[in-house]
Protein backbone atom coordinates (compact mmCIF):
# COMPACT_ATOMS: atom_id res chain seq x y z
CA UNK A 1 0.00 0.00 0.00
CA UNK A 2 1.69 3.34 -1.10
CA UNK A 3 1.73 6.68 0.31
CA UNK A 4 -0.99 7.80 -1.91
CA UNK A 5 -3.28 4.86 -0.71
CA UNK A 6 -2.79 5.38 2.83
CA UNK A 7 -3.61 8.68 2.60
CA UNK A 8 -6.71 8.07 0.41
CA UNK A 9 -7.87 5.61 2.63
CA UNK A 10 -7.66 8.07 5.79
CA UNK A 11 -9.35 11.00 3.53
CA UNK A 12 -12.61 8.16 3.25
CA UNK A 13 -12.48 7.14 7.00
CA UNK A 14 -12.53 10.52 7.84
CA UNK A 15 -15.25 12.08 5.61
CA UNK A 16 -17.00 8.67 7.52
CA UNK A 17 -16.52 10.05 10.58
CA UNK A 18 -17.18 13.45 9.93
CA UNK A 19 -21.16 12.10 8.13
CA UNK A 20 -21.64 9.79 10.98
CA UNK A 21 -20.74 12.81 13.24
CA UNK A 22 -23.08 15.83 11.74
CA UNK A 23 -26.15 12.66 11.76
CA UNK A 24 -25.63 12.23 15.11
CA UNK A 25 -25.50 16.12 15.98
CA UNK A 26 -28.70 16.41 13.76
CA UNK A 27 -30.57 13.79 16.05
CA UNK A 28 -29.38 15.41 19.05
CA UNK A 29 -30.18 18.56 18.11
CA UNK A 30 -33.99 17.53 17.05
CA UNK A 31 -34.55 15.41 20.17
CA UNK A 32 -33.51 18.11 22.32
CA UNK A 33 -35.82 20.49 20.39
CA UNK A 34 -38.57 17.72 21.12
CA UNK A 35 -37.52 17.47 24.31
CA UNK A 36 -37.90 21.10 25.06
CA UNK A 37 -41.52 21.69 23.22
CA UNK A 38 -42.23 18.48 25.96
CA UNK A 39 -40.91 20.42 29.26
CA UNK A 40 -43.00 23.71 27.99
CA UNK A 41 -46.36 21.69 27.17
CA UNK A 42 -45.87 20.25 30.56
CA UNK A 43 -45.76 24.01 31.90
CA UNK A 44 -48.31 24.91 30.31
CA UNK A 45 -49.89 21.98 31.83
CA UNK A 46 -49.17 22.42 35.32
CA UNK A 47 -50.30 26.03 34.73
CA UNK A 48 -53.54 25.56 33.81
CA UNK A 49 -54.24 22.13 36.85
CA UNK A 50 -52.29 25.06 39.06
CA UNK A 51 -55.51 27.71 37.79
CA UNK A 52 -58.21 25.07 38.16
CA UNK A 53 -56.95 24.05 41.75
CA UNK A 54 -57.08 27.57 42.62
CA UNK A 55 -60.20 28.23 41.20
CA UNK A 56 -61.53 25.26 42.84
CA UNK A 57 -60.06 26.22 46.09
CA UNK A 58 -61.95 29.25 45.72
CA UNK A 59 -65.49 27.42 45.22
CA UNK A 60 -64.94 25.08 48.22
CA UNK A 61 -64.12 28.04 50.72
CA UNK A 62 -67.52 29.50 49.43
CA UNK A 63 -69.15 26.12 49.49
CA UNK A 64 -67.91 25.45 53.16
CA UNK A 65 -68.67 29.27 54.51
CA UNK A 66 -70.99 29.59 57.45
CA UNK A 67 -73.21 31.92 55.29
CA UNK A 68 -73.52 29.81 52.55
CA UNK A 69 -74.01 26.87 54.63
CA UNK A 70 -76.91 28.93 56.74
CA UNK A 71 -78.75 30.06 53.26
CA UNK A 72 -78.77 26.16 52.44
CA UNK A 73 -80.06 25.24 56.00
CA UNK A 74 -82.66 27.57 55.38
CA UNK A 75 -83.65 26.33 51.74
CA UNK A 76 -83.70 22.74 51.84
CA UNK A 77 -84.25 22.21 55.55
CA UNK A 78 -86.34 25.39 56.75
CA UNK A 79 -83.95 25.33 59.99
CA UNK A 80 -82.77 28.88 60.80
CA UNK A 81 -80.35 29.75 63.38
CA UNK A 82 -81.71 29.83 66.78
CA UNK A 83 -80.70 32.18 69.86
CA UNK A 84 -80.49 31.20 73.41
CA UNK A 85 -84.21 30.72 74.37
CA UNK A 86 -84.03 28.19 71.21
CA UNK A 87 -82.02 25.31 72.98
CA UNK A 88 -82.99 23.21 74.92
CA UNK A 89 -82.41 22.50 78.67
CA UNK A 90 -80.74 19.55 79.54
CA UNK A 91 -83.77 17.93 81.57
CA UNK A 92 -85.45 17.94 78.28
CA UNK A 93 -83.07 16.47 75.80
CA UNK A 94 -83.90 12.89 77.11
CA UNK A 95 -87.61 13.61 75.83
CA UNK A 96 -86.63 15.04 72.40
CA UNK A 97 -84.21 11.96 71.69
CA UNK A 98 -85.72 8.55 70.29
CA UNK A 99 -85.77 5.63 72.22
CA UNK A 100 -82.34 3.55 72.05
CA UNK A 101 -82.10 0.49 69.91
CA UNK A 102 -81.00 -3.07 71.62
CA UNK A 103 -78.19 -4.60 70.32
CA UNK A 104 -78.93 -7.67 68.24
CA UNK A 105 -76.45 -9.95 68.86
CA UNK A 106 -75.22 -12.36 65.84
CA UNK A 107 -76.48 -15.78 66.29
């Protein structure tokens, strides 16, 4: 193998190396760019369950406050908040409860 050769030979291994080389930067470079269009829908994502949690944090303080609870009271169970002279005494509680069950034991 001459001079000539050799050097022909290392010309074609290196314009190998150099093809396999800008491939391989070419796939890195478009599964990065994948990669990053992933990480910013996932933003966007957590963005918009971060909004609806909020939002929905929102409803359930208005859901659980004592005002809204009182207007539902009122609605669906005609019970209104009662003052003092409302409750009970404690002699009298016995005659407002029902009866207690027995226990059936299992046989």
């Amino acid at each position: 193998m001459g001079k000539t050769q050799l050097i022909r030979a290392l010309q074609i291994a290196a314009a190998i190396i150099i093809v396999v080389l800008v491939v391989g930067l070419y796939k890195a470079k478009s599964d990065a760019l994948k990669a990053e269009a992933h990480v910013r829908q996932l933003h966007r994502d957590i963005a918009d369950t971060e909004a609806s949690n909020r939002a929905l944090s929102a409803e359930i303080a208005h859901l659980e406050s004592p005002a809204h609870v009182q207007e539902l009271a009122q609605q669906h169970l005609d019970v209104t908040p009662g003052g003092q002279s409302a409750a009970l005494p404690e002699n009298a509680l016995s005659s407002r409860l029902p009866a207690p069950r027995e226990r059936q034991t299992p046989p």
